[in-house]
PDB file of N, CA and C in Angstrom:
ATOM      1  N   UNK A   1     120.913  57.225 -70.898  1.00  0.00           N
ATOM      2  CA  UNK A   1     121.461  56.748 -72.143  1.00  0.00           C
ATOM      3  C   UNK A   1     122.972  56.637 -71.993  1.00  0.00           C
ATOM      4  N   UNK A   2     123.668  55.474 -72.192  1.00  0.00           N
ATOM      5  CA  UNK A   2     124.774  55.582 -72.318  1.00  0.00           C
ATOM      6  C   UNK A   2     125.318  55.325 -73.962  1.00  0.00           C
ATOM      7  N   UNK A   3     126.314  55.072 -73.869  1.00  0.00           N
ATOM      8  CA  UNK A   3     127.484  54.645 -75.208  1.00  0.00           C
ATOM      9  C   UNK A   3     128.426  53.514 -75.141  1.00  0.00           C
ATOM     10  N   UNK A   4     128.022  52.350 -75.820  1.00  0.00           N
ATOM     11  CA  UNK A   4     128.626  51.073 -75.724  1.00  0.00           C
ATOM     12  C   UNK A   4     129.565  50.986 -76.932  1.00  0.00           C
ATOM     13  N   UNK A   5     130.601  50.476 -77.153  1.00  0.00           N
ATOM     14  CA  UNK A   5     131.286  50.407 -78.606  1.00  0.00           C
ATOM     15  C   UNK A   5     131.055  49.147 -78.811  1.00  0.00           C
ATOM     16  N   UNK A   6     130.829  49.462 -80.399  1.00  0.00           N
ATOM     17  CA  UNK A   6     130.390  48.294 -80.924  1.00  0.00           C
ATOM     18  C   UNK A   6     131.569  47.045 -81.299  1.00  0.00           C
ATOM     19  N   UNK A   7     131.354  45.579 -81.150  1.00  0.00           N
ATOM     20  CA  UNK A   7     132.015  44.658 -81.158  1.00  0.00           C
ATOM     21  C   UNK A   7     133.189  44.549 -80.176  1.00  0.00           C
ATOM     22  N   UNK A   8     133.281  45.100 -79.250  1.00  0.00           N
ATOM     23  CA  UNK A   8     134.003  45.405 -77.969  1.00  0.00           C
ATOM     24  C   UNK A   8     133.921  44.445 -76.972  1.00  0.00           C
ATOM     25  N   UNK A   9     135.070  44.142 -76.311  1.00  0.00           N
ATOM     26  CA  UNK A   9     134.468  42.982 -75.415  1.00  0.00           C
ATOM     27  C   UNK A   9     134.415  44.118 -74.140  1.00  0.00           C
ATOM     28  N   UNK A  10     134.103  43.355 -73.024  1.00  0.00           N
ATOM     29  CA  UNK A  10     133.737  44.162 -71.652  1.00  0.00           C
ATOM     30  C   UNK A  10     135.065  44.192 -70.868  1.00  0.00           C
ATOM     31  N   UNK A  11     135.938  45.503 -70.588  1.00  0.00           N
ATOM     32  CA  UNK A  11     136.442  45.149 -69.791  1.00  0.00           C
ATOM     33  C   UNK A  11     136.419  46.086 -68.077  1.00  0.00           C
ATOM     34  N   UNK A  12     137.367  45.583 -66.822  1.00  0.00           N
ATOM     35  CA  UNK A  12     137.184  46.430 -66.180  1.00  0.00           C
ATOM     36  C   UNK A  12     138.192  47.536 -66.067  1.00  0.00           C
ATOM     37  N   UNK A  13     137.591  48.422 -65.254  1.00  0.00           N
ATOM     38  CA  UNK A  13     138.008  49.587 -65.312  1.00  0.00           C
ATOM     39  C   UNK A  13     138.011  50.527 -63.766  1.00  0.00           C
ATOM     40  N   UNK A  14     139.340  51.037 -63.071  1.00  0.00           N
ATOM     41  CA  UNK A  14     139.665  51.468 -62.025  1.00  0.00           C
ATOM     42  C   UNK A  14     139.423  52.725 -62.304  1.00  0.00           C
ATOM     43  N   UNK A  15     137.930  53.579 -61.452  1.00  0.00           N
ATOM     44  CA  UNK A  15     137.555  54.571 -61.848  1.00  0.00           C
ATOM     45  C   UNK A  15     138.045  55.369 -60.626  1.00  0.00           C
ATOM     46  N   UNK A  16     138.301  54.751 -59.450  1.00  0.00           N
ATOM     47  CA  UNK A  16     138.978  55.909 -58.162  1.00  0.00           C
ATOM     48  C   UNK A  16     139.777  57.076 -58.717  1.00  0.00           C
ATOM     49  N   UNK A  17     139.654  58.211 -58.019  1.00  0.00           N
ATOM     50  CA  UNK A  17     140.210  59.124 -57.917  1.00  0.00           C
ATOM     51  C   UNK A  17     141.854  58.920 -57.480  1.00  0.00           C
ATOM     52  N   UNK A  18     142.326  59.403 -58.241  1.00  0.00           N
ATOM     53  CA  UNK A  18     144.364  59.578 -58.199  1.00  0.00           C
ATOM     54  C   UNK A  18     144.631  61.165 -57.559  1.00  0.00           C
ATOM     55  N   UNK A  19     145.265  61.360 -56.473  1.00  0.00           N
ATOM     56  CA  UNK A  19     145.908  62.418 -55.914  1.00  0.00           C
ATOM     57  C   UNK A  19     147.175  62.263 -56.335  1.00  0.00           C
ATOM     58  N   UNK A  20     147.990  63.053 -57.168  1.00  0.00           N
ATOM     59  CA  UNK A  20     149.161  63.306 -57.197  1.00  0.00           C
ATOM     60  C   UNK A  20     149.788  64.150 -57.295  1.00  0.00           C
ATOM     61  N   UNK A  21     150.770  65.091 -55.885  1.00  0.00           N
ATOM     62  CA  UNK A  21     151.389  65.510 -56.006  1.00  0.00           C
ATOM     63  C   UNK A  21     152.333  66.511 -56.696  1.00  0.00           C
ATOM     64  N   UNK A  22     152.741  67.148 -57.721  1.00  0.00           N
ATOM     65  CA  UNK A  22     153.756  67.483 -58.366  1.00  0.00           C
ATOM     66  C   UNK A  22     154.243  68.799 -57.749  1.00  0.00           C
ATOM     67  N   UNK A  23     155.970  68.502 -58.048  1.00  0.00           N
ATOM     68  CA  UNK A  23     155.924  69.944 -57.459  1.00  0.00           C
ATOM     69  C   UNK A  23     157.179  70.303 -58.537  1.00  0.00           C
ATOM     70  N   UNK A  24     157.482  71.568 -58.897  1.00  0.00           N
ATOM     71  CA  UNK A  24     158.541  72.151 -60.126  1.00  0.00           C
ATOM     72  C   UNK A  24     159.739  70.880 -60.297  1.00  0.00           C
ATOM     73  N   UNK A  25     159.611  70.162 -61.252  1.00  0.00           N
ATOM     74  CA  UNK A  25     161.153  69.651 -61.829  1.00  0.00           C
ATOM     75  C   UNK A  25     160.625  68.170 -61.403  1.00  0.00           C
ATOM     76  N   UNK A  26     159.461  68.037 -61.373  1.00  0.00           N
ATOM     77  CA  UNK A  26     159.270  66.873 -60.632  1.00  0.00           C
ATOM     78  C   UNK A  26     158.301  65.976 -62.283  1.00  0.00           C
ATOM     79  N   UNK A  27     158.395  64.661 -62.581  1.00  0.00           N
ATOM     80  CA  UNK A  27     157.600  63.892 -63.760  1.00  0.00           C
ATOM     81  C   UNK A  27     156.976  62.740 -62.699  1.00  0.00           C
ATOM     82  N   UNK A  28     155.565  63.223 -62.603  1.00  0.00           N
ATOM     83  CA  UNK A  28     154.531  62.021 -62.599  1.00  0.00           C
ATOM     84  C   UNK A  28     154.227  60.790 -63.641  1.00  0.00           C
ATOM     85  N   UNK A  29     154.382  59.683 -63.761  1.00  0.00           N
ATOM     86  CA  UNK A  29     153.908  58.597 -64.690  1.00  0.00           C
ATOM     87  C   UNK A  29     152.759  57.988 -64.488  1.00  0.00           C
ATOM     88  N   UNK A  30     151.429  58.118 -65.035  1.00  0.00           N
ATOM     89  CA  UNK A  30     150.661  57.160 -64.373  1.00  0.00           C
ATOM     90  C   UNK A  30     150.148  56.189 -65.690  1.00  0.00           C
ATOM     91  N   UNK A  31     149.803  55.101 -64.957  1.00  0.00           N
ATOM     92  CA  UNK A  31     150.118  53.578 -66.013  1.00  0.00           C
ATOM     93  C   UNK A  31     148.774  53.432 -65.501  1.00  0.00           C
ATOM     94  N   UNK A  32     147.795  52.937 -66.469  1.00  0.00           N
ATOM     95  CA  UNK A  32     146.070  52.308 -66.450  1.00  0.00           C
ATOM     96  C   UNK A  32     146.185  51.747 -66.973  1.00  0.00           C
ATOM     97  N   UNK A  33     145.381  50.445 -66.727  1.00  0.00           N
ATOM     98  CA  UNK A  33     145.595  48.961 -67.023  1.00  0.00           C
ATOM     99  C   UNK A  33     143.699  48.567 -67.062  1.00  0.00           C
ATOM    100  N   UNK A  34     143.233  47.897 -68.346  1.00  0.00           N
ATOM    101  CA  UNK A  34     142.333  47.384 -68.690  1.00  0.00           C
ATOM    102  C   UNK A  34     142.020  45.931 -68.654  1.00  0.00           C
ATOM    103  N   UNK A  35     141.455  45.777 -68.230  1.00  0.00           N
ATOM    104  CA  UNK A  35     141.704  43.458 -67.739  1.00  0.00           C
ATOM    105  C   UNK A  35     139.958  43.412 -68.306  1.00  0.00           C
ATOM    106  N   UNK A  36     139.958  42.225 -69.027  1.00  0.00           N
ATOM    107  CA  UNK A  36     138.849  41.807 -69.429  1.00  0.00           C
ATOM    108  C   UNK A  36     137.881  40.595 -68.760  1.00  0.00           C
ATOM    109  N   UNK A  37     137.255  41.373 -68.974  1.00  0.00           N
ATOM    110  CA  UNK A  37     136.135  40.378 -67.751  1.00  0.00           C
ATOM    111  C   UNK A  37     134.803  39.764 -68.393  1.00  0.00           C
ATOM    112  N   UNK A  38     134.663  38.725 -67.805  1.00  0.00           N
ATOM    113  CA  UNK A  38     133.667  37.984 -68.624  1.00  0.00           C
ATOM    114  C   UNK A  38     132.669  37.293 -67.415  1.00  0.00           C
ATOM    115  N   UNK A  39     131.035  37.218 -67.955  1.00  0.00           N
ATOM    116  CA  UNK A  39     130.045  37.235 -66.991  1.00  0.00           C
ATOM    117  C   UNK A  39     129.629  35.554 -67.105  1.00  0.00           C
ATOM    118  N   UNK A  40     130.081  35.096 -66.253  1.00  0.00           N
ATOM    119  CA  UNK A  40     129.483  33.441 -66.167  1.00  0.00           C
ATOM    120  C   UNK A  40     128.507  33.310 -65.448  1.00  0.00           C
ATOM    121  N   UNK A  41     127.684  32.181 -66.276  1.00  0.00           N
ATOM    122  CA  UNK A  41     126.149  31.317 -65.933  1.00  0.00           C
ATOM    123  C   UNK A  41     126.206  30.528 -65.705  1.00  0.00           C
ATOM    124  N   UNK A  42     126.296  29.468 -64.384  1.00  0.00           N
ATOM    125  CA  UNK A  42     126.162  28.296 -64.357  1.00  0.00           C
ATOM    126  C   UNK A  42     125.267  28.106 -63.279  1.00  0.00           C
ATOM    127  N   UNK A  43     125.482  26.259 -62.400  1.00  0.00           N
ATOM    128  CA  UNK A  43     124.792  25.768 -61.588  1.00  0.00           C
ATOM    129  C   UNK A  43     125.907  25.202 -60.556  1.00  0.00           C
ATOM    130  N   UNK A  44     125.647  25.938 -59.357  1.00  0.00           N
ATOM    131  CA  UNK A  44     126.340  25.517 -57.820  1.00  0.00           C
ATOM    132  C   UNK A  44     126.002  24.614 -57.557  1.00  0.00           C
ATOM    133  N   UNK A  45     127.031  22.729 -57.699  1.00  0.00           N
ATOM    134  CA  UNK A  45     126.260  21.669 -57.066  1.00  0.00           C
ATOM    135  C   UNK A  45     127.354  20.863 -55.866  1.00  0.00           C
ATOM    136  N   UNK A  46     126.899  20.739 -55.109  1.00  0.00           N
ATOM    137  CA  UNK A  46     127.725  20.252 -53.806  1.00  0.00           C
ATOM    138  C   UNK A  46     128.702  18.683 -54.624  1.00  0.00           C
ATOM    139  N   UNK A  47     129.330  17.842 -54.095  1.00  0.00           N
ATOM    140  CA  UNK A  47     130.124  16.788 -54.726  1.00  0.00           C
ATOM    141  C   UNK A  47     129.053  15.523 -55.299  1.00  0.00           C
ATOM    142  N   UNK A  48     127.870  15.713 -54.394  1.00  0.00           N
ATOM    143  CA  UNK A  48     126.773  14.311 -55.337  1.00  0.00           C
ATOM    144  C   UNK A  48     126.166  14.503 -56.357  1.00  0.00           C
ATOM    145  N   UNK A  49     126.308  16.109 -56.842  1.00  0.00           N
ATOM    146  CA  UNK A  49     125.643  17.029 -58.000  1.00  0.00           C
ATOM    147  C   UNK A  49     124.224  17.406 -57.722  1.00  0.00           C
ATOM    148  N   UNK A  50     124.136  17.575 -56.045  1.00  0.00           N
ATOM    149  CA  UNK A  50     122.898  18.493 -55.989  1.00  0.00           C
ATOM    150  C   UNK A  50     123.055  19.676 -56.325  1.00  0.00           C
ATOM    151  N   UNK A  51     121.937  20.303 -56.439  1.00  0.00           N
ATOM    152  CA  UNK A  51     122.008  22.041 -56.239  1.00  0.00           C
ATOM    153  C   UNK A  51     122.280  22.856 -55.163  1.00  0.00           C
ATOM    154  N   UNK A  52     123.376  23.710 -54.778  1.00  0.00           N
ATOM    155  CA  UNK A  52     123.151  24.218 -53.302  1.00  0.00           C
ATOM    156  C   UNK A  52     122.707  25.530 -53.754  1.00  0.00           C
ATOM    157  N   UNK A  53     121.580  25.813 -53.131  1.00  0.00           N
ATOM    158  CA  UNK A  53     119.933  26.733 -52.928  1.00  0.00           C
ATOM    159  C   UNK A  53     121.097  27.920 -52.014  1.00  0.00           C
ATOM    160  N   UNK A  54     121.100  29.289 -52.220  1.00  0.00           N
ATOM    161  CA  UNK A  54     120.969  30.263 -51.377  1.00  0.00           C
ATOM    162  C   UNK A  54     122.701  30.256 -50.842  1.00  0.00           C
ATOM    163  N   UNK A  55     123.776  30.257 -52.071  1.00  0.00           N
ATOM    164  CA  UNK A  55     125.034  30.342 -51.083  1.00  0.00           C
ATOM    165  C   UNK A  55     125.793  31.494 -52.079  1.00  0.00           C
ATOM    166  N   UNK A  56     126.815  31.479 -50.899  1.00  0.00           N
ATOM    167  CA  UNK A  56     127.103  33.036 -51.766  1.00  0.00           C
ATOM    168  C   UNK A  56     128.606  32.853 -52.324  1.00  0.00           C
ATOM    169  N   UNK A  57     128.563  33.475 -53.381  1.00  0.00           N
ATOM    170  CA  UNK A  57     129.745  33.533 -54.331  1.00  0.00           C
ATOM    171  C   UNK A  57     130.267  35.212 -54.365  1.00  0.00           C
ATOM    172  N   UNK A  58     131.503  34.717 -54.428  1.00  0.00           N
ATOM    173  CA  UNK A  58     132.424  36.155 -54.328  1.00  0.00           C
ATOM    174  C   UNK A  58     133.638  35.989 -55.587  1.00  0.00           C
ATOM    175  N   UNK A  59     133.907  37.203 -56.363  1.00  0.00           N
ATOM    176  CA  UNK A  59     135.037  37.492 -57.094  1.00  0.00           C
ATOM    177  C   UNK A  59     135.355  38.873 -57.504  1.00  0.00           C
ATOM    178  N   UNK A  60     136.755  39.104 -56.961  1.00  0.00           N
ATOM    179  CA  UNK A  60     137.116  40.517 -57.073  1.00  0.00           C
ATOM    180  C   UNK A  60     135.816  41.209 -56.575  1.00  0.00           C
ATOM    181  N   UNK A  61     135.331  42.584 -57.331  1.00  0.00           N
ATOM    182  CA  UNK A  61     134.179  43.417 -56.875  1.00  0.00           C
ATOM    183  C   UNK A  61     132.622  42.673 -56.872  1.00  0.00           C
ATOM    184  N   UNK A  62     132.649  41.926 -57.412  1.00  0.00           N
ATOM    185  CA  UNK A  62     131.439  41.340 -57.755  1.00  0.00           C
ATOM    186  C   UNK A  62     130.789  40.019 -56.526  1.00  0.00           C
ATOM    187  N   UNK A  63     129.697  40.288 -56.007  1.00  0.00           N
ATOM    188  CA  UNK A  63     128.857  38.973 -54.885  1.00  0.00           C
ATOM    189  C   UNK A  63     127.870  38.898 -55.561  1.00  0.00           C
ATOM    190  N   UNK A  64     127.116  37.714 -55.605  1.00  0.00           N
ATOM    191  CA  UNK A  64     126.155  36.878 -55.710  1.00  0.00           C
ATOM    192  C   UNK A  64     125.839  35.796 -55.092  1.00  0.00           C
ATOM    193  N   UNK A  65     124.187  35.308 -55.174  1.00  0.00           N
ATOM    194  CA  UNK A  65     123.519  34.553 -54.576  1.00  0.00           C
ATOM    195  C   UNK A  65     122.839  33.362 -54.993  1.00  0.00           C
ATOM    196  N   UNK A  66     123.168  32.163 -55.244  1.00  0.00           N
ATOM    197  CA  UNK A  66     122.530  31.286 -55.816  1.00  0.00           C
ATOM    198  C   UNK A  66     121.094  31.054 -55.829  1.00  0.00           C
ATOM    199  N   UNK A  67     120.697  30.896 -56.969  1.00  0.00           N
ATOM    200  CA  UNK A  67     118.705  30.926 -56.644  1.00  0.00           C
ATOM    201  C   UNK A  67     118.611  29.432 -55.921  1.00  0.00           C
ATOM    202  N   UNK A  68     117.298  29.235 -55.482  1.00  0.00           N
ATOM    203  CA  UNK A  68     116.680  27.939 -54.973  1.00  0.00           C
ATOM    204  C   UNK A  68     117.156  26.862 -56.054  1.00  0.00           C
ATOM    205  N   UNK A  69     117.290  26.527 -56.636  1.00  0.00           N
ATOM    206  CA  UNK A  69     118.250  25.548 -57.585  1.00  0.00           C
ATOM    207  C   UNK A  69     119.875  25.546 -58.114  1.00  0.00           C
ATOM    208  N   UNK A  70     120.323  26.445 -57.440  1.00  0.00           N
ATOM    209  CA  UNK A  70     121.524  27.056 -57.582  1.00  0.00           C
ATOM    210  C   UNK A  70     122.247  27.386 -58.800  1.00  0.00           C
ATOM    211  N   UNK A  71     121.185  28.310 -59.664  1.00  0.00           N
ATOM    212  CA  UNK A  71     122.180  29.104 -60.188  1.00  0.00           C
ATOM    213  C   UNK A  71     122.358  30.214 -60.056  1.00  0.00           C
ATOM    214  N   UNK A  72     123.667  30.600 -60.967  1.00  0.00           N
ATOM    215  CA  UNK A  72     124.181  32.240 -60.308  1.00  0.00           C
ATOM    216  C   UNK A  72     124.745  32.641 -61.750  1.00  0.00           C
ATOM    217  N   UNK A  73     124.838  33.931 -61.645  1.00  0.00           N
ATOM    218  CA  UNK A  73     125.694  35.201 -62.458  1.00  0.00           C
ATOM    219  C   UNK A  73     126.548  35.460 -61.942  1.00  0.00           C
ATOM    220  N   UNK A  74     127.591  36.132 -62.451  1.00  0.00           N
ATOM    221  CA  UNK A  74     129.083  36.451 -61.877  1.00  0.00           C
ATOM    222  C   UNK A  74     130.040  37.111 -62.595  1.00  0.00           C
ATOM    223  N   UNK A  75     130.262  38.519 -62.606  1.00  0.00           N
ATOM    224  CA  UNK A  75     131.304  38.718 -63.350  1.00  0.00           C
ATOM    225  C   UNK A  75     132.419  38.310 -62.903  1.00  0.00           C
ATOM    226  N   UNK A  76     133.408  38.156 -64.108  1.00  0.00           N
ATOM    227  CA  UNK A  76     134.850  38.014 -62.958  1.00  0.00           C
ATOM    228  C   UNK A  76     136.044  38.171 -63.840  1.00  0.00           C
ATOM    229  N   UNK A  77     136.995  38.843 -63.626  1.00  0.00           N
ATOM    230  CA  UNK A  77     138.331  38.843 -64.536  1.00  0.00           C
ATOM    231  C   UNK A  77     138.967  37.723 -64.574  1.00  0.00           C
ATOM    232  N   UNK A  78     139.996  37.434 -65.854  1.00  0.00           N
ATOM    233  CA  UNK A  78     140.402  36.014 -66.755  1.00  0.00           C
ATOM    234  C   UNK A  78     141.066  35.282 -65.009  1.00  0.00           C
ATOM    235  N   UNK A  79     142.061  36.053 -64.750  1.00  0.00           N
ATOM    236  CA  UNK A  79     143.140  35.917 -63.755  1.00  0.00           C
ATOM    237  C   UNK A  79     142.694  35.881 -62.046  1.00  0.00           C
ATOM    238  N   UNK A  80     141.296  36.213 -61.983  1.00  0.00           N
ATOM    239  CA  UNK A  80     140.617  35.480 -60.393  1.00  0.00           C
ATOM    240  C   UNK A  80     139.794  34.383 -60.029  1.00  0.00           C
ATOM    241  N   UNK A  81     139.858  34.594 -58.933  1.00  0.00           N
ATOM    242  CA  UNK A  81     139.362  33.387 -58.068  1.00  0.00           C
ATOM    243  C   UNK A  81     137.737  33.318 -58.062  1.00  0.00           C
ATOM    244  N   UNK A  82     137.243  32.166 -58.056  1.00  0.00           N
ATOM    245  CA  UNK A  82     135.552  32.290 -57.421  1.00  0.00           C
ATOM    246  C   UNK A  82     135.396  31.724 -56.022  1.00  0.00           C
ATOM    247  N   UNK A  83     135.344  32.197 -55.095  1.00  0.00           N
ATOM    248  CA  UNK A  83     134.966  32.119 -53.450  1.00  0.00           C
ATOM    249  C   UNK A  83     133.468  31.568 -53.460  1.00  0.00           C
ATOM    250  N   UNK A  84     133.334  30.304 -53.044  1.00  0.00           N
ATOM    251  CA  UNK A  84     131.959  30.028 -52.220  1.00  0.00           C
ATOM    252  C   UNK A  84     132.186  30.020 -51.101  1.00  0.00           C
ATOM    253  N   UNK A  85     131.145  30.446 -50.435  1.00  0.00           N
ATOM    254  CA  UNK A  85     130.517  29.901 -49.452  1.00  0.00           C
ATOM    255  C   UNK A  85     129.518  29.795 -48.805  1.00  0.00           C
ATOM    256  N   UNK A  86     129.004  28.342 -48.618  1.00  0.00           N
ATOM    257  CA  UNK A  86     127.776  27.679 -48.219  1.00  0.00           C
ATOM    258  C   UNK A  86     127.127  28.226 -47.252  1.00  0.00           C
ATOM    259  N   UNK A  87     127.938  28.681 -45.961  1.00  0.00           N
ATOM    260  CA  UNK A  87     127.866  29.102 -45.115  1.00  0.00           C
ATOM    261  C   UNK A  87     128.782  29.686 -44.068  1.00  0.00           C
ATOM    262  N   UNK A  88     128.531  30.355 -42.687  1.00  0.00           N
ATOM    263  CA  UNK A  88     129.342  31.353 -42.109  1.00  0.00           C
ATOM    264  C   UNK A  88     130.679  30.513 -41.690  1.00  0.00           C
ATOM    265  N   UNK A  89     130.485  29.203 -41.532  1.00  0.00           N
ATOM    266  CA  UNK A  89     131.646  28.210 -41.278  1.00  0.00           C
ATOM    267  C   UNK A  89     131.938  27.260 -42.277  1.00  0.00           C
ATOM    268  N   UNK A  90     131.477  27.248 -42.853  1.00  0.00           N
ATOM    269  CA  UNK A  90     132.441  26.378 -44.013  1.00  0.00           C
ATOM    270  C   UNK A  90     132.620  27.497 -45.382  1.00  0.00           C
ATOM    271  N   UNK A  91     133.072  26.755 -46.233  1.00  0.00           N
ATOM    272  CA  UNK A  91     133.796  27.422 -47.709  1.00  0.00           C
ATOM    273  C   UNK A  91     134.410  26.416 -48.528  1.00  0.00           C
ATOM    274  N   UNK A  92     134.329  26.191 -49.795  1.00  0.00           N
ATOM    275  CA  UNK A  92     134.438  25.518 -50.970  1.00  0.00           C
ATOM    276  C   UNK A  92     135.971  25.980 -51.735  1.00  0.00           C
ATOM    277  N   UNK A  93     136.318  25.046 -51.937  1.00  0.00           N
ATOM    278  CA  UNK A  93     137.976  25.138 -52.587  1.00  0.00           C
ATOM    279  C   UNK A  93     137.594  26.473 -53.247  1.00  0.00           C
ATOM    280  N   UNK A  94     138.350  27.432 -53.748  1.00  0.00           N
ATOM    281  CA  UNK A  94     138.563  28.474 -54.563  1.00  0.00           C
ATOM    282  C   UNK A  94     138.638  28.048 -56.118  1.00  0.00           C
ATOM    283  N   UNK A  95     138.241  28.693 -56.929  1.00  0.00           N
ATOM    284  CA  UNK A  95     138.051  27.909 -57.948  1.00  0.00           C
ATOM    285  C   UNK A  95     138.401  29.176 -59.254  1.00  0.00           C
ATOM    286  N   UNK A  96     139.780  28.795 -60.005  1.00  0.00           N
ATOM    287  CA  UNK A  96     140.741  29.345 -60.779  1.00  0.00           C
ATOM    288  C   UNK A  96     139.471  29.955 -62.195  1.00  0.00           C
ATOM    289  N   UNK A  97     139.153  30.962 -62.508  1.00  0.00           N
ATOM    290  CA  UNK A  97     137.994  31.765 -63.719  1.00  0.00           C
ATOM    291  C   UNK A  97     138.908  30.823 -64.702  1.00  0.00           C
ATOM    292  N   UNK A  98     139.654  31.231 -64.803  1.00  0.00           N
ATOM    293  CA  UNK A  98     140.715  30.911 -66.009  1.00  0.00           C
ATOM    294  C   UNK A  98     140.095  29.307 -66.203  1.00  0.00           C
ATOM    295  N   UNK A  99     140.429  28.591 -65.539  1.00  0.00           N
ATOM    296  CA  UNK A  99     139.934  27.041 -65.608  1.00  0.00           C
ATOM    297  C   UNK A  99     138.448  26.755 -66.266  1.00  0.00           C
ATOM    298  N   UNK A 100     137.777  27.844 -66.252  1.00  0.00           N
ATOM    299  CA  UNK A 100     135.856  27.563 -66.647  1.00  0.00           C
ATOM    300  C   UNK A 100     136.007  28.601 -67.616  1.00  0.00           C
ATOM    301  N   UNK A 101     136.865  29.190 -68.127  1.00  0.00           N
ATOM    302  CA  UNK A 101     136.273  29.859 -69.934  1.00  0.00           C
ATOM    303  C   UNK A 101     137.216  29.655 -70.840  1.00  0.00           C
ATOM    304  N   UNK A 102     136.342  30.161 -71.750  1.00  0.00           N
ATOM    305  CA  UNK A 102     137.443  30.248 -73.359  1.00  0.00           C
ATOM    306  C   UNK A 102     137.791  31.819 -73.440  1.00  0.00           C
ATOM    307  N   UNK A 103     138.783  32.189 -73.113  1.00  0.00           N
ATOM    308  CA  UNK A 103     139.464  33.364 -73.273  1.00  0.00           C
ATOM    309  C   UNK A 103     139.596  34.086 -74.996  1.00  0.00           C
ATOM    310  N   UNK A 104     139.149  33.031 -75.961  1.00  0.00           N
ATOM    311  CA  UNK A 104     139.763  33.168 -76.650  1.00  0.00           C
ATOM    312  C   UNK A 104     138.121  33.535 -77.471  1.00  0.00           C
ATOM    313  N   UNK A 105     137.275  33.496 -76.857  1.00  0.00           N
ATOM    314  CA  UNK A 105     135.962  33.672 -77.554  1.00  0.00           C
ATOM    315  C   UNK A 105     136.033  34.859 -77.470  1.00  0.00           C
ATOM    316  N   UNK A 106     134.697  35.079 -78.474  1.00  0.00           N
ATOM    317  CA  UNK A 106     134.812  36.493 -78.895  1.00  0.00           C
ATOM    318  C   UNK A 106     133.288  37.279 -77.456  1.00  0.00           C
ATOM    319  N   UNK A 107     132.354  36.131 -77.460  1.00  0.00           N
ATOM    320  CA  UNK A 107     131.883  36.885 -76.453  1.00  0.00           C
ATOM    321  C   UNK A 107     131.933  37.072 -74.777  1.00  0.00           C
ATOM    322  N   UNK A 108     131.566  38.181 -73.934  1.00  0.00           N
ATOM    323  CA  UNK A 108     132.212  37.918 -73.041  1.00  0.00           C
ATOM    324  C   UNK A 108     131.073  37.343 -72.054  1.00  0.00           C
ATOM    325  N   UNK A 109     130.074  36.187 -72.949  1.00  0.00           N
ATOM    326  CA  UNK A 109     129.477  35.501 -71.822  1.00  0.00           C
ATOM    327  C   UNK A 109     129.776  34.092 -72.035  1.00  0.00           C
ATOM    328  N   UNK A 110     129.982  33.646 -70.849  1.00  0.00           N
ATOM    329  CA  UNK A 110     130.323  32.363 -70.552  1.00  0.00           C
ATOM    330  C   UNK A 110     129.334  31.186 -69.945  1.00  0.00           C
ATOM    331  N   UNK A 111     129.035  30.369 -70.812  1.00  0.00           N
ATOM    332  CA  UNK A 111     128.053  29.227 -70.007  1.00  0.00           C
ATOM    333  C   UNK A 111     129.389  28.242 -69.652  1.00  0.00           C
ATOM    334  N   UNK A 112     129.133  27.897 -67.894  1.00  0.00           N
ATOM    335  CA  UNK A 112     129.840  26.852 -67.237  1.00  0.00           C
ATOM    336  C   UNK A 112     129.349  25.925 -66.888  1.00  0.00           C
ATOM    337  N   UNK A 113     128.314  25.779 -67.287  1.00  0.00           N
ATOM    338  CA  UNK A 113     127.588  24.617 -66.481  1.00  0.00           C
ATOM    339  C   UNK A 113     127.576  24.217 -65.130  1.00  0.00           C
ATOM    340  N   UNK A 114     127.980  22.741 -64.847  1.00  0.00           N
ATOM    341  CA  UNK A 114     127.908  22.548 -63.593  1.00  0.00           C
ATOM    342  C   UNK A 114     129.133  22.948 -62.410  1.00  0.00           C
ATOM    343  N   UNK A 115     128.866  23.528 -61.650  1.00  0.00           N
ATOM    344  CA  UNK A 115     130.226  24.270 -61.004  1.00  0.00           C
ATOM    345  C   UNK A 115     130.421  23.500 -59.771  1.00  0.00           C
ATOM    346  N   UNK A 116     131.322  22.469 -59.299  1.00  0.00           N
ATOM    347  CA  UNK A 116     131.094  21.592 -57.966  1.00  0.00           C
ATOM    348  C   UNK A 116     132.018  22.517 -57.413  1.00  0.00           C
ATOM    349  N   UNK A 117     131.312  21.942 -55.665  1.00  0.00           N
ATOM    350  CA  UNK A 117     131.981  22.746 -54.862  1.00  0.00           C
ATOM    351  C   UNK A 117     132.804  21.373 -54.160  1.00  0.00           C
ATOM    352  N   UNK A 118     133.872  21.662 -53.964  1.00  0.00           N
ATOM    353  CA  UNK A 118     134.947  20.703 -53.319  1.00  0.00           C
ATOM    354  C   UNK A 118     135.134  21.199 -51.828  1.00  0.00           C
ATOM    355  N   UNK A 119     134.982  21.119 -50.832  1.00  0.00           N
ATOM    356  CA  UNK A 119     135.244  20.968 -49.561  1.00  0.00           C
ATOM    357  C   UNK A 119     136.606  21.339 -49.155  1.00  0.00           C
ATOM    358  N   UNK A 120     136.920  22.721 -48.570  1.00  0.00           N
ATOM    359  CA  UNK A 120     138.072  22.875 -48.186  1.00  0.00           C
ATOM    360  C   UNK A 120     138.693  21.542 -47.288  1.00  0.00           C
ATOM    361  N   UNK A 121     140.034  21.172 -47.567  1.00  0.00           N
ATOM    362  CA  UNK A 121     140.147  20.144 -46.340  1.00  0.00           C
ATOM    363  C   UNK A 121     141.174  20.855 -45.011  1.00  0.00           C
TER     364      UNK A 121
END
């Protein structure tokens, strides 16, 4: 059982362990920072708007795998990148989160629809 707050959006959260130091006469500051993250749904389609089946997407902590029609889940914070790649030698332009949501919605799921992959050049 956990505890969700209600009407809250999702954000992330740096749970590592902090070693610090202090020794007499000495002031530690420590600053935690909350970034909001939002879970997008769409469809991976190469530049003719097929589906690419089975490629993998990366952002910040979060990987995923496109199903046989290529869609995927993904969390990802406002301010990163989405990484494809098709395969062990190629990779798909990087593609700005910020550019595929509304920041300004209240929920933190996002339908993107069709997501093309552009061809590093």
């Amino acid at each position: 059982m956990t505890l969700v707050p209600e009407n809250a959006p999702p954000y992330d959260a740096d749970l590592s362990i902090r070693r610090v130091t202090v020794y007499p006469g000495n002031v530690v500051r420590l600053k935690f920072d909350a970034e909001r993250e939002f879970t997008l749904f769409g469809q991976l389609v190469d530049p003719s708007g097929a589906p690419m089946a089975n490629v993998m997407m990366r952002t910040g902590n979060d990987l995923t795998t496109t199903d046989q029609f290529g869609y995927f889940t993904l969390t990802a914070l406002v301010g990163a990148q989405i990484e494809v790649r098709p395969s062990a030698t190629s990779a798909c332009a990087p593609i700005a989160v910020s550019t595929l949501i509304d920041e300004t919605a209240s929920q933190p799921f996002q339908r993107i629809g069709k997501l093309q992959c552009q061809a590093l050049d």
